[in-house]
PDB file of N, CA and C in Angstrom:
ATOM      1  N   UNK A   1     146.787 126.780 163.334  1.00  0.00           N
ATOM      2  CA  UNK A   1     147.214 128.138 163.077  1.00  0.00           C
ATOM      3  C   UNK A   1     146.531 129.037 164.113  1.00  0.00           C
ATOM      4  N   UNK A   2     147.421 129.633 165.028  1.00  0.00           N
ATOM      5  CA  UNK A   2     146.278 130.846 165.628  1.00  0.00           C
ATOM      6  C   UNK A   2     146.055 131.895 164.864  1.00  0.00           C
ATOM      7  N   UNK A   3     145.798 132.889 166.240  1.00  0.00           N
ATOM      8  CA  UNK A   3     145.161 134.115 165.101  1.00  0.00           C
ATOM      9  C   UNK A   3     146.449 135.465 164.626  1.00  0.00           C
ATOM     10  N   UNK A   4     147.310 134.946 165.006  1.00  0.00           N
ATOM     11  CA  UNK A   4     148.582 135.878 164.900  1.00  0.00           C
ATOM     12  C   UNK A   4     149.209 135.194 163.405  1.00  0.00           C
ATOM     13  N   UNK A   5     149.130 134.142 163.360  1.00  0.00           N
ATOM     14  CA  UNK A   5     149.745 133.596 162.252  1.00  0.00           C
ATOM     15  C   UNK A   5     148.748 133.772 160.906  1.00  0.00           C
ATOM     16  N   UNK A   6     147.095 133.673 161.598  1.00  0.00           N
ATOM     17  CA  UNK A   6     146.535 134.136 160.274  1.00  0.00           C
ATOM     18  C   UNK A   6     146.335 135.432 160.039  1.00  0.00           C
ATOM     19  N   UNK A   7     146.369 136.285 160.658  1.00  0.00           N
ATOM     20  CA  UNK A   7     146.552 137.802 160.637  1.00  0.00           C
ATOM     21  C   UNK A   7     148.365 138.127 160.154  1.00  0.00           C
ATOM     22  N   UNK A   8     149.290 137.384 160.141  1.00  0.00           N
ATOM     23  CA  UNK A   8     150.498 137.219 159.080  1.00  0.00           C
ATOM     24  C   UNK A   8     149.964 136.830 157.408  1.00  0.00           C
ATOM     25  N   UNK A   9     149.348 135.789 157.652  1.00  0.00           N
ATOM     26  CA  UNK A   9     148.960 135.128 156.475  1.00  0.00           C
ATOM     27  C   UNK A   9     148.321 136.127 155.047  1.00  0.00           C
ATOM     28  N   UNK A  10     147.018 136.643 155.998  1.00  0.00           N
ATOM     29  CA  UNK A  10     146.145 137.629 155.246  1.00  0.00           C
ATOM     30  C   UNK A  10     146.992 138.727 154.850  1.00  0.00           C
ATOM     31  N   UNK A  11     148.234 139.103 155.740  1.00  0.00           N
ATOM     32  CA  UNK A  11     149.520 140.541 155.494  1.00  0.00           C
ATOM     33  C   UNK A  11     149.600 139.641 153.898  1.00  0.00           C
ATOM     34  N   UNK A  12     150.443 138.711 153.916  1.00  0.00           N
ATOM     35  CA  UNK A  12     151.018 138.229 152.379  1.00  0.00           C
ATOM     36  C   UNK A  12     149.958 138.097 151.450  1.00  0.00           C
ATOM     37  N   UNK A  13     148.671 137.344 151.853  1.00  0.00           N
ATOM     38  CA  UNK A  13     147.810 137.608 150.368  1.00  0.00           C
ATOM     39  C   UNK A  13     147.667 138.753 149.912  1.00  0.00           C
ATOM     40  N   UNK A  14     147.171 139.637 151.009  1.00  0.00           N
ATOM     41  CA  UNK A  14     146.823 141.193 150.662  1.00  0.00           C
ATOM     42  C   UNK A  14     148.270 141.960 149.872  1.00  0.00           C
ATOM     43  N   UNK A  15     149.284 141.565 150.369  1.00  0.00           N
ATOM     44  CA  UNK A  15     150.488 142.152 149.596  1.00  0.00           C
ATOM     45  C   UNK A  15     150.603 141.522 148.042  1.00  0.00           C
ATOM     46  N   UNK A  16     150.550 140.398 148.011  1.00  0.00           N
ATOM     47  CA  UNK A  16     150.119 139.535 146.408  1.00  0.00           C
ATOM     48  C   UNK A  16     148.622 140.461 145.527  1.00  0.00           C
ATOM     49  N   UNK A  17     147.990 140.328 146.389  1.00  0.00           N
ATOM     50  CA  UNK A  17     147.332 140.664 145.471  1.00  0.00           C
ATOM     51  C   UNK A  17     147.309 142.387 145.201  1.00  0.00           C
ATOM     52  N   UNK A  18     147.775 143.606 146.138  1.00  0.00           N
ATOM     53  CA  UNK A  18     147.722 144.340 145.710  1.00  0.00           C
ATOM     54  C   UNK A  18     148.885 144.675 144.690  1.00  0.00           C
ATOM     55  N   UNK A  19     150.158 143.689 144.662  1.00  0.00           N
ATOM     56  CA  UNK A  19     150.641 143.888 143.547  1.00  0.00           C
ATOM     57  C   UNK A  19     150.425 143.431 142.434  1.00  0.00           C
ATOM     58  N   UNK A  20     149.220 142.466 142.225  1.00  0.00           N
ATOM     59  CA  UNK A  20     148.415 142.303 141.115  1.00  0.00           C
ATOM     60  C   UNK A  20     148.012 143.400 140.585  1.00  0.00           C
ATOM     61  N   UNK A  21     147.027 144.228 141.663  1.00  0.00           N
ATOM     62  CA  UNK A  21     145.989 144.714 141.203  1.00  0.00           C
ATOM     63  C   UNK A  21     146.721 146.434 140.757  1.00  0.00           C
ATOM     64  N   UNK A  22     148.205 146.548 141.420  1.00  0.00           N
ATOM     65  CA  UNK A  22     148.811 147.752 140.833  1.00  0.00           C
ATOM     66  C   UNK A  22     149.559 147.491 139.107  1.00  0.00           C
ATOM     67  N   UNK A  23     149.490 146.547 139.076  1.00  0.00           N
ATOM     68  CA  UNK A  23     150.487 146.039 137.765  1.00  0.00           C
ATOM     69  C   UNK A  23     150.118 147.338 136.696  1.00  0.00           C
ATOM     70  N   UNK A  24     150.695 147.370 135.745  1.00  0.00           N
ATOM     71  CA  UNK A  24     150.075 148.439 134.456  1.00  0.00           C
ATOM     72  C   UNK A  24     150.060 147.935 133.251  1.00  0.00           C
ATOM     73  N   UNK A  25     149.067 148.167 132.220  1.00  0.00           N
ATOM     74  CA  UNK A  25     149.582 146.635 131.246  1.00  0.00           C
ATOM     75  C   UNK A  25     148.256 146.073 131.352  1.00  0.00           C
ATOM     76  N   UNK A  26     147.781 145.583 132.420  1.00  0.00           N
ATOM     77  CA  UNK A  26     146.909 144.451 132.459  1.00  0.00           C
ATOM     78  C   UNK A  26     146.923 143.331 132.923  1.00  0.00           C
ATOM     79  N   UNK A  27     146.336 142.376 133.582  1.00  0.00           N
ATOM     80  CA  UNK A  27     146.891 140.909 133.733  1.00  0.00           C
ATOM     81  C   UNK A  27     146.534 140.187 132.986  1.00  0.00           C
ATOM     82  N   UNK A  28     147.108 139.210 133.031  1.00  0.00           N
ATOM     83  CA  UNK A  28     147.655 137.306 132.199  1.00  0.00           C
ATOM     84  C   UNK A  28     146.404 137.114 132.578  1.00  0.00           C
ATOM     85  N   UNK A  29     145.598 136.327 132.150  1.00  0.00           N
ATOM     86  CA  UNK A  29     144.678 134.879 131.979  1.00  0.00           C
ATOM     87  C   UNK A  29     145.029 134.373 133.686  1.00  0.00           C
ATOM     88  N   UNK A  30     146.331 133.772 133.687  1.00  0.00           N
ATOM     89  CA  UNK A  30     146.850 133.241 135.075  1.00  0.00           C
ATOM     90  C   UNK A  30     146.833 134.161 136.235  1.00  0.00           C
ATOM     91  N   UNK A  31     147.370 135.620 135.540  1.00  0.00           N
ATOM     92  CA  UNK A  31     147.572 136.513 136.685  1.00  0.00           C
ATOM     93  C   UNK A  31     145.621 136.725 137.562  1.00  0.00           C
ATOM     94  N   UNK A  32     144.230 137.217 136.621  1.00  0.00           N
ATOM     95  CA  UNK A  32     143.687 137.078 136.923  1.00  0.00           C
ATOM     96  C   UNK A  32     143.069 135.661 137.576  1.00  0.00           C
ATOM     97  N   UNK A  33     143.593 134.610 137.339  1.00  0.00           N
ATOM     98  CA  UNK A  33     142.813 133.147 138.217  1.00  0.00           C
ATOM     99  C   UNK A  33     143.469 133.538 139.322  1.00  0.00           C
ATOM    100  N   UNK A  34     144.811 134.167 139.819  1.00  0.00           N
ATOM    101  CA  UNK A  34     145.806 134.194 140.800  1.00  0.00           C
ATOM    102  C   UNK A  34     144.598 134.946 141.700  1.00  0.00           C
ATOM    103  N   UNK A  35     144.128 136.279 141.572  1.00  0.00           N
ATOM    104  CA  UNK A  35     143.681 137.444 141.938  1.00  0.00           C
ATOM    105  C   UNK A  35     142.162 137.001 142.621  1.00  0.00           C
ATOM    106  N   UNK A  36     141.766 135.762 141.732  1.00  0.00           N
ATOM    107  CA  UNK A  36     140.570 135.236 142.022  1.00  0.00           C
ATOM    108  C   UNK A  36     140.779 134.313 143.095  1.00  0.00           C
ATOM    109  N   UNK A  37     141.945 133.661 142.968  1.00  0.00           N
ATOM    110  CA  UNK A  37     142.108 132.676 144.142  1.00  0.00           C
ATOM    111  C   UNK A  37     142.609 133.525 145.007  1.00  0.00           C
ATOM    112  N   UNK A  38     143.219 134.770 145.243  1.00  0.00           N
ATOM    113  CA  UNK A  38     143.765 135.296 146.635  1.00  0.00           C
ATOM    114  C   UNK A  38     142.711 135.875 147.479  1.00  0.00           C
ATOM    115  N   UNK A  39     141.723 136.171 146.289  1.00  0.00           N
ATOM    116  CA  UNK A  39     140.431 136.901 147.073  1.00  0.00           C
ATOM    117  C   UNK A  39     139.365 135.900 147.857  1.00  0.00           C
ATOM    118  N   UNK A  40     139.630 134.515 147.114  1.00  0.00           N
ATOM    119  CA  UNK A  40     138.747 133.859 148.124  1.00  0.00           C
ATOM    120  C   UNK A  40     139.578 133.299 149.548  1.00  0.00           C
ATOM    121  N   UNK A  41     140.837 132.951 149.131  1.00  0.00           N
ATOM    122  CA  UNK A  41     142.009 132.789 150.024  1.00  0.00           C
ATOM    123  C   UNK A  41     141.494 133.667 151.368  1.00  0.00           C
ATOM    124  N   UNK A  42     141.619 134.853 150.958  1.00  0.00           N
ATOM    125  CA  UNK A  42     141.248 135.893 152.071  1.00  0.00           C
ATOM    126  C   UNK A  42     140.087 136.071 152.786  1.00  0.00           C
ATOM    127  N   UNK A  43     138.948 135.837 151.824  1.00  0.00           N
ATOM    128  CA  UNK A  43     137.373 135.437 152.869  1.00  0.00           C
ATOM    129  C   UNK A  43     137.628 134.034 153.563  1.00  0.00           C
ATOM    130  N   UNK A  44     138.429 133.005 153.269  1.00  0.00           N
ATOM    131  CA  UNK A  44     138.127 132.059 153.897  1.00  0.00           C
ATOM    132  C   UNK A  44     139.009 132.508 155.433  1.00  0.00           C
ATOM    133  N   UNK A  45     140.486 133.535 154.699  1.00  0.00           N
ATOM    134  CA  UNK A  45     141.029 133.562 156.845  1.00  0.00           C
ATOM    135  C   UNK A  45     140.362 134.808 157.462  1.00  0.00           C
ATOM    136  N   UNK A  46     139.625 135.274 156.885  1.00  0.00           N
ATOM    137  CA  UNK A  46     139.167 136.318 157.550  1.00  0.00           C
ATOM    138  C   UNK A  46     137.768 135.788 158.527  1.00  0.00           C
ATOM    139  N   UNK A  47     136.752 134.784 157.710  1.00  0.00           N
ATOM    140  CA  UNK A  47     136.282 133.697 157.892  1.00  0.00           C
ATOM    141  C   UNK A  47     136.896 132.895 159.542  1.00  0.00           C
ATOM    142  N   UNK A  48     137.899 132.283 158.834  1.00  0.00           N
ATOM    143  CA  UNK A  48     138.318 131.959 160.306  1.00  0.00           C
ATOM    144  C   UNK A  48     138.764 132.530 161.597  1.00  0.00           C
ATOM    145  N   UNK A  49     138.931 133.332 161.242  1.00  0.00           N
ATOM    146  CA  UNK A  49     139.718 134.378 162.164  1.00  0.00           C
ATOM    147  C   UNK A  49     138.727 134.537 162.849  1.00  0.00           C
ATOM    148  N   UNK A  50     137.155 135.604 162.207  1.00  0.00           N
ATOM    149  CA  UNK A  50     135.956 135.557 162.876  1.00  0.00           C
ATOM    150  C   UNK A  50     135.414 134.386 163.952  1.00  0.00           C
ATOM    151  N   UNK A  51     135.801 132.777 163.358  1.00  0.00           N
ATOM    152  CA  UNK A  51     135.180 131.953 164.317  1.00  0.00           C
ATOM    153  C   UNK A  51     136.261 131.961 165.258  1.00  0.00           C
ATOM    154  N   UNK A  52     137.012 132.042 165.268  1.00  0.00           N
ATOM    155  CA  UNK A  52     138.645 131.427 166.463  1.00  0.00           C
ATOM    156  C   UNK A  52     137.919 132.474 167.590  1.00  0.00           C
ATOM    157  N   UNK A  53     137.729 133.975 167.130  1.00  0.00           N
ATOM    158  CA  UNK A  53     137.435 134.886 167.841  1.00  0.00           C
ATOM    159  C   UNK A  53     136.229 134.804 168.420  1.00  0.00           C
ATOM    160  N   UNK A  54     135.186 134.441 167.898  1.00  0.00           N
ATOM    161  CA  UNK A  54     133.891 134.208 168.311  1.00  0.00           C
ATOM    162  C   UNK A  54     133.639 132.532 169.711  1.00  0.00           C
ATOM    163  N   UNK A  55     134.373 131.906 169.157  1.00  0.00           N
ATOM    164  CA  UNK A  55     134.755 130.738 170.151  1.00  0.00           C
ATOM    165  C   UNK A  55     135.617 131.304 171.318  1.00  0.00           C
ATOM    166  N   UNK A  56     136.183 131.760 171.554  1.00  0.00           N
ATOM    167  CA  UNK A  56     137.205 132.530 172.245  1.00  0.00           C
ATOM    168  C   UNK A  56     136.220 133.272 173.455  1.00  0.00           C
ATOM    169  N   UNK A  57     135.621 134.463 172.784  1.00  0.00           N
ATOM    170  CA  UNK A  57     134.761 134.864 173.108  1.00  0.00           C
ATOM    171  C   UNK A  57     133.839 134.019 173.997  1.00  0.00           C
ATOM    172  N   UNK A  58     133.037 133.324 173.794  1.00  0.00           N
ATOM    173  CA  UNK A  58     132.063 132.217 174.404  1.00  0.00           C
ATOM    174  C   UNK A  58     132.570 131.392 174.761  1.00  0.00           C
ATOM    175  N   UNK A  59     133.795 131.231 175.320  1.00  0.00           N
ATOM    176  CA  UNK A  59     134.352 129.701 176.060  1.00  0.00           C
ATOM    177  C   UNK A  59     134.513 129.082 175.570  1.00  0.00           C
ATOM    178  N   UNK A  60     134.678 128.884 173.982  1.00  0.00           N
ATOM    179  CA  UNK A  60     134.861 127.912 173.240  1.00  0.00           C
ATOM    180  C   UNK A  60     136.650 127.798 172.877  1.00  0.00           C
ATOM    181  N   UNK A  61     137.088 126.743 172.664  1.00  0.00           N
ATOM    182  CA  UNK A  61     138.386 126.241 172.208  1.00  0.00           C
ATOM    183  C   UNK A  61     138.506 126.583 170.470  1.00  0.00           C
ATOM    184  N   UNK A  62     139.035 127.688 170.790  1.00  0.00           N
ATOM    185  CA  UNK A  62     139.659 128.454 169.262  1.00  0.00           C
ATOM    186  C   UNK A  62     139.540 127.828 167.691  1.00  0.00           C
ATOM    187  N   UNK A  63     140.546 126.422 168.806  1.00  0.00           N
ATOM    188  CA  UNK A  63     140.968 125.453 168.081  1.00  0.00           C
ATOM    189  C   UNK A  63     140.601 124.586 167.006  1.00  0.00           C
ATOM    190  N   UNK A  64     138.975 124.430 167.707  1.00  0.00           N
ATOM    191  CA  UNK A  64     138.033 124.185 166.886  1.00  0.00           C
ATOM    192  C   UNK A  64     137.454 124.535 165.564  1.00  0.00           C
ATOM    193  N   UNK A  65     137.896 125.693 165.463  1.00  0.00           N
ATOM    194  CA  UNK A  65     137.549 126.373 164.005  1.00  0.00           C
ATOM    195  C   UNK A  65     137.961 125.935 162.911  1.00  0.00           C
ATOM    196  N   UNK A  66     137.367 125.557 162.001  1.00  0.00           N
ATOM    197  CA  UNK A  66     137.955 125.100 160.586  1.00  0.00           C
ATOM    198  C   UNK A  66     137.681 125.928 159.300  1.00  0.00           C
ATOM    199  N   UNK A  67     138.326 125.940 158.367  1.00  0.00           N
ATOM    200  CA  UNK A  67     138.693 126.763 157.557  1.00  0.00           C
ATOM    201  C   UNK A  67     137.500 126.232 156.247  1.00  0.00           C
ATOM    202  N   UNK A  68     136.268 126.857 156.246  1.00  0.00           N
ATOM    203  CA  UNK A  68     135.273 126.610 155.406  1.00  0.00           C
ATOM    204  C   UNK A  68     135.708 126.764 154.451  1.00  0.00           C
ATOM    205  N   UNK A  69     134.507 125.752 153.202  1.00  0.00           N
ATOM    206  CA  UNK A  69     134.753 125.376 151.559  1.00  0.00           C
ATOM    207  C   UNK A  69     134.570 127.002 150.857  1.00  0.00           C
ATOM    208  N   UNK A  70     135.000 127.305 150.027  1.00  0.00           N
ATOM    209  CA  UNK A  70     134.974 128.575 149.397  1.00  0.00           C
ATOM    210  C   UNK A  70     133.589 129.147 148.874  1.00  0.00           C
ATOM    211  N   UNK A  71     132.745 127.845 148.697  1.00  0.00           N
ATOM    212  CA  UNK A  71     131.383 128.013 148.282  1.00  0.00           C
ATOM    213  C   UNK A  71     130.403 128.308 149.370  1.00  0.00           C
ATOM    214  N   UNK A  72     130.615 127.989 150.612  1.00  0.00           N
ATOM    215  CA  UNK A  72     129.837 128.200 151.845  1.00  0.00           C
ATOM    216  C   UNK A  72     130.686 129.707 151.648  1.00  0.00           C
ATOM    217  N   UNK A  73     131.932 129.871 152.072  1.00  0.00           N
ATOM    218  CA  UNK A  73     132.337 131.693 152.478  1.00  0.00           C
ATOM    219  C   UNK A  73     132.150 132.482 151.351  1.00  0.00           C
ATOM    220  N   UNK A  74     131.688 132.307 150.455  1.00  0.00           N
ATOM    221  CA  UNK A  74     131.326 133.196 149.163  1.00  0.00           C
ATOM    222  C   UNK A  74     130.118 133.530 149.186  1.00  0.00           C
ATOM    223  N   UNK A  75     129.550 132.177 149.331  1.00  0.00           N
ATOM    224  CA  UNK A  75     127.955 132.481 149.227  1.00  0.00           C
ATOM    225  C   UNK A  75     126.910 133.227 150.536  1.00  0.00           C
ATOM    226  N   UNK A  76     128.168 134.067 151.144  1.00  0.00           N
ATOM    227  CA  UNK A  76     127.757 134.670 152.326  1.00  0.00           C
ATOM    228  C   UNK A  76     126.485 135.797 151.766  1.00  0.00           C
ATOM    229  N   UNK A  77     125.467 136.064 152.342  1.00  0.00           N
ATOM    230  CA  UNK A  77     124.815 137.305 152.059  1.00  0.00           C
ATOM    231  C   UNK A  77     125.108 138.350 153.016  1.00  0.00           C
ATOM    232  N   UNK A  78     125.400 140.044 152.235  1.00  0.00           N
ATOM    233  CA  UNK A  78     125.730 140.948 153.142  1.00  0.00           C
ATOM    234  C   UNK A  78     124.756 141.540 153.819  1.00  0.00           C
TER     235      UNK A  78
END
């Protein structure tokens, strides 16, 4: 995936989930696991996106970047 396709990608989660998060009512049990999985969905390509770019940057082959476990990109400290 380059970085055009994951910068598409992140467009559709972010559109999913902000029509989660506009709903009125409340969400489902499911609707919130959905909301939980789009949000990590999204640290992990934002995640990648950062390394493709950072390799890029330094001569490195983009390509190389892999799409880390949700527990390494979560457990980021800010």
């Amino acid at each position: 995936m380059d970085n055009e396709q994951i910068l598409d990608h992140i467009g559709a989660l972010v559109r999913e989930e902000h029509a989660l998060r506009d709903r009125e009512g409340g969400l489902t049990d499911d609707e919130r696991v959905r909301l939980r999985t789009l949000e990590v969905q999204l640290d992990q390509c934002w995640d990648l996106l950062r390394q493709r770019r950072a390799k890029s940057e330094y001569g490195d082959n983009p390509d190389n970047a892999a799409t880390r476990p949700p527990g390494e990109v979560e457990g980021y400290l800010s």
